[in-house]
C-alpha atoms as a PDB file:
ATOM      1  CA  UNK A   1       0.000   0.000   0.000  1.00  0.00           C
ATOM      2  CA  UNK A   2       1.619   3.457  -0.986  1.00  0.00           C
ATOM      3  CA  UNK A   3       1.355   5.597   1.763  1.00  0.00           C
ATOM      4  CA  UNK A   4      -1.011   8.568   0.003  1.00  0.00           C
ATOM      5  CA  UNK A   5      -3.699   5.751   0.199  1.00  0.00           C
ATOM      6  CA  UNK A   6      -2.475   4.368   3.731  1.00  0.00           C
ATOM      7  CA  UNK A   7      -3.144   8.088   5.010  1.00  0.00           C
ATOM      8  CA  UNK A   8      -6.974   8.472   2.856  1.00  0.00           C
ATOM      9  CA  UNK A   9      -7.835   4.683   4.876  1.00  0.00           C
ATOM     10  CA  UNK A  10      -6.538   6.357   8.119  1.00  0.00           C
ATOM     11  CA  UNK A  11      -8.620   9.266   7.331  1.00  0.00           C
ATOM     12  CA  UNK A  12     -12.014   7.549   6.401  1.00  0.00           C
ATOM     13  CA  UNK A  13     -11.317   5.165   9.413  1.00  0.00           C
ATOM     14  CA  UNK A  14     -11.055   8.685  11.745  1.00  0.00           C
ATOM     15  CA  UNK A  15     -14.172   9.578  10.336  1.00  0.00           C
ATOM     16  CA  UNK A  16     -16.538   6.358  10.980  1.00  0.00           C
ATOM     17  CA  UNK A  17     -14.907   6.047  14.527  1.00  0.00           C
ATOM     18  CA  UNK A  18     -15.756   9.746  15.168  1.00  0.00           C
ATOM     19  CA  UNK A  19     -19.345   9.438  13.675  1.00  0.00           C
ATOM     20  CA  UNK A  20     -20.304   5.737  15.785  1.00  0.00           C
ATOM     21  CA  UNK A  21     -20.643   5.920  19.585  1.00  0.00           C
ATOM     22  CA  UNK A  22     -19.615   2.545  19.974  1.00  0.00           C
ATOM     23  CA  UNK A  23     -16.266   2.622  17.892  1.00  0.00           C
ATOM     24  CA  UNK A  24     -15.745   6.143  19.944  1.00  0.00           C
ATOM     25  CA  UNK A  25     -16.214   4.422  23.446  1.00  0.00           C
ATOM     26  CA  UNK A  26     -13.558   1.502  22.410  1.00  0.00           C
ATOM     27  CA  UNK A  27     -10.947   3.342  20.485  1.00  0.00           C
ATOM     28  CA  UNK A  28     -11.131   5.754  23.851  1.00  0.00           C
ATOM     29  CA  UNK A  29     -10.743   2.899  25.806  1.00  0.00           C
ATOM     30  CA  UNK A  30      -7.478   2.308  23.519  1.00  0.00           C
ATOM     31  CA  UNK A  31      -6.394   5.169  24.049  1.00  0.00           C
ATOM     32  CA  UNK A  32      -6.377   4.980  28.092  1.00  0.00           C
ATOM     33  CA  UNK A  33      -4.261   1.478  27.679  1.00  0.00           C
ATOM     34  CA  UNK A  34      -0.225   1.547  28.120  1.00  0.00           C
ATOM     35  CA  UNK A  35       1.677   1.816  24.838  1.00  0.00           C
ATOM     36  CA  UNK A  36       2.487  -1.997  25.102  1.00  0.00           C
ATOM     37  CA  UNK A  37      -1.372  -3.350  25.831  1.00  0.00           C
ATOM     38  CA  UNK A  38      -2.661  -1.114  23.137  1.00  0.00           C
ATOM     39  CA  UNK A  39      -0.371  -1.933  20.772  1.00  0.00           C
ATOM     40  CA  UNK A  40      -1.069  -5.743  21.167  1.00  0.00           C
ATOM     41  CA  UNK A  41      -4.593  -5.211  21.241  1.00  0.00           C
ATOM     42  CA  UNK A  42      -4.522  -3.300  17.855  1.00  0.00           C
ATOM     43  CA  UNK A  43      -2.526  -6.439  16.355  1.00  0.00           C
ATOM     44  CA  UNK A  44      -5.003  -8.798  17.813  1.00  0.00           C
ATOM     45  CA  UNK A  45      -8.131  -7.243  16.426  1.00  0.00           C
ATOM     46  CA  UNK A  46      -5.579  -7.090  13.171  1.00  0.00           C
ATOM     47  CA  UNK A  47      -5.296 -10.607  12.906  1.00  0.00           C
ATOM     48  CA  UNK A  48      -9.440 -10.689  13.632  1.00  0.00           C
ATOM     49  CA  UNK A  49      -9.719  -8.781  11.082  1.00  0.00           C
ATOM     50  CA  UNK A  50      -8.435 -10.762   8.441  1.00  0.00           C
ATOM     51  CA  UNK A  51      -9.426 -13.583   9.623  1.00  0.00           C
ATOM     52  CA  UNK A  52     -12.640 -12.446   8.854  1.00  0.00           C
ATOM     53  CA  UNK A  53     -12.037 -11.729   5.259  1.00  0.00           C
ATOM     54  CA  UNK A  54     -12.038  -7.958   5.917  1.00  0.00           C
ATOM     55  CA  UNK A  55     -10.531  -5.614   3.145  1.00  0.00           C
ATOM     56  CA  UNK A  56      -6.959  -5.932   3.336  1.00  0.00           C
ATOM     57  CA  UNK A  57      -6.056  -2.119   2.797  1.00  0.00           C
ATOM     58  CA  UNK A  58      -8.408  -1.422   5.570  1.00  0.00           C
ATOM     59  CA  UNK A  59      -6.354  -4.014   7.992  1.00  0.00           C
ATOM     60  CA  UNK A  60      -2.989  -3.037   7.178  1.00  0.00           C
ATOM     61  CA  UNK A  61      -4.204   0.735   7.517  1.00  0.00           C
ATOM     62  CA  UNK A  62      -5.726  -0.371  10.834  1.00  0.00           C
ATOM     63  CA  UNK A  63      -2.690  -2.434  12.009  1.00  0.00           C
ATOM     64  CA  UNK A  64      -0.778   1.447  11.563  1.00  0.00           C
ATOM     65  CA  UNK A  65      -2.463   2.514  14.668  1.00  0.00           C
ATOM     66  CA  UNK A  66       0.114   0.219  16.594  1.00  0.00           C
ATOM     67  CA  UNK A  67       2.314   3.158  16.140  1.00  0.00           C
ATOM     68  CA  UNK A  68       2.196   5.245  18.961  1.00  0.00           C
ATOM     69  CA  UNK A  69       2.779   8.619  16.245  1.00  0.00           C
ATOM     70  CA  UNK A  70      -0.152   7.372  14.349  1.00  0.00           C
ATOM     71  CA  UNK A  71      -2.002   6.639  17.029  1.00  0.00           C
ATOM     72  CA  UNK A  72      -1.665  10.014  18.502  1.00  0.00           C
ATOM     73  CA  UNK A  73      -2.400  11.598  15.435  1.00  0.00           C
ATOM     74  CA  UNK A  74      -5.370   9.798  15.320  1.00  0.00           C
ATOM     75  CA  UNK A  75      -6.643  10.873  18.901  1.00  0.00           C
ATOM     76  CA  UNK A  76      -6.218  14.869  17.719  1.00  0.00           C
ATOM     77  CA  UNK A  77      -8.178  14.183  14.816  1.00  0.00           C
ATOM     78  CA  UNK A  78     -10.496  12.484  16.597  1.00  0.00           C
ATOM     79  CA  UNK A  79     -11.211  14.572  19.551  1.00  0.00           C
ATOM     80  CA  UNK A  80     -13.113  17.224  17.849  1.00  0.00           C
ATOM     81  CA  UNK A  81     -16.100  14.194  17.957  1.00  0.00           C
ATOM     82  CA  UNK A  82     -14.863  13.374  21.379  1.00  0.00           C
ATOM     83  CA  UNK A  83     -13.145  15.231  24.042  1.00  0.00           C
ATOM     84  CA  UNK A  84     -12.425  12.315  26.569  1.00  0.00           C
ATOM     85  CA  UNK A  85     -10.272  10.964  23.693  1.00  0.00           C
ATOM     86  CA  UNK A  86      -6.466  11.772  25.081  1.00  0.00           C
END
């Protein structure tokens, strides 16, 4: 995946979590995890992910979060739909 298309998943996948309660609640609860936890979690659900025949694009731009600069970039773009999001 190049990484113009990496960033537009990343984007879109800002965007549902910011616009579905549910996804909101558990990234947040991500985002309150140590660095270590979170990141493991993010691989599991990964791994779920494809297991379950999900897009690939959408796994791999999922499996980014992992790192802790994406991550964080995430959790500015996403507090503007959530401000208990840190």
């Amino acid at each position: 995946m190049d990484p113009d298309s990496a960033l537009d998943n990343l984007t879109r996948m800002a965007q549902v979590i910011g616009r579905d309660p549910q996804l909101r609640h558990w990234f947040s609860a991500l985002a309150q995890m140590p660095a270590v936890e979170r990141r493991n979690e993010i691989y599991s659900a990964s791994e779920r992910m494809r297991s379950e025949g999900k897009d690939e694009d959408l796994v791999v731009s999922f499996r980014l979060l992992a790192d802790t600069r994406v991550f964080d970039a995430a959790c500015l773009a996403l507090q503007k739909y959530d401000k208990t999001i840190t």
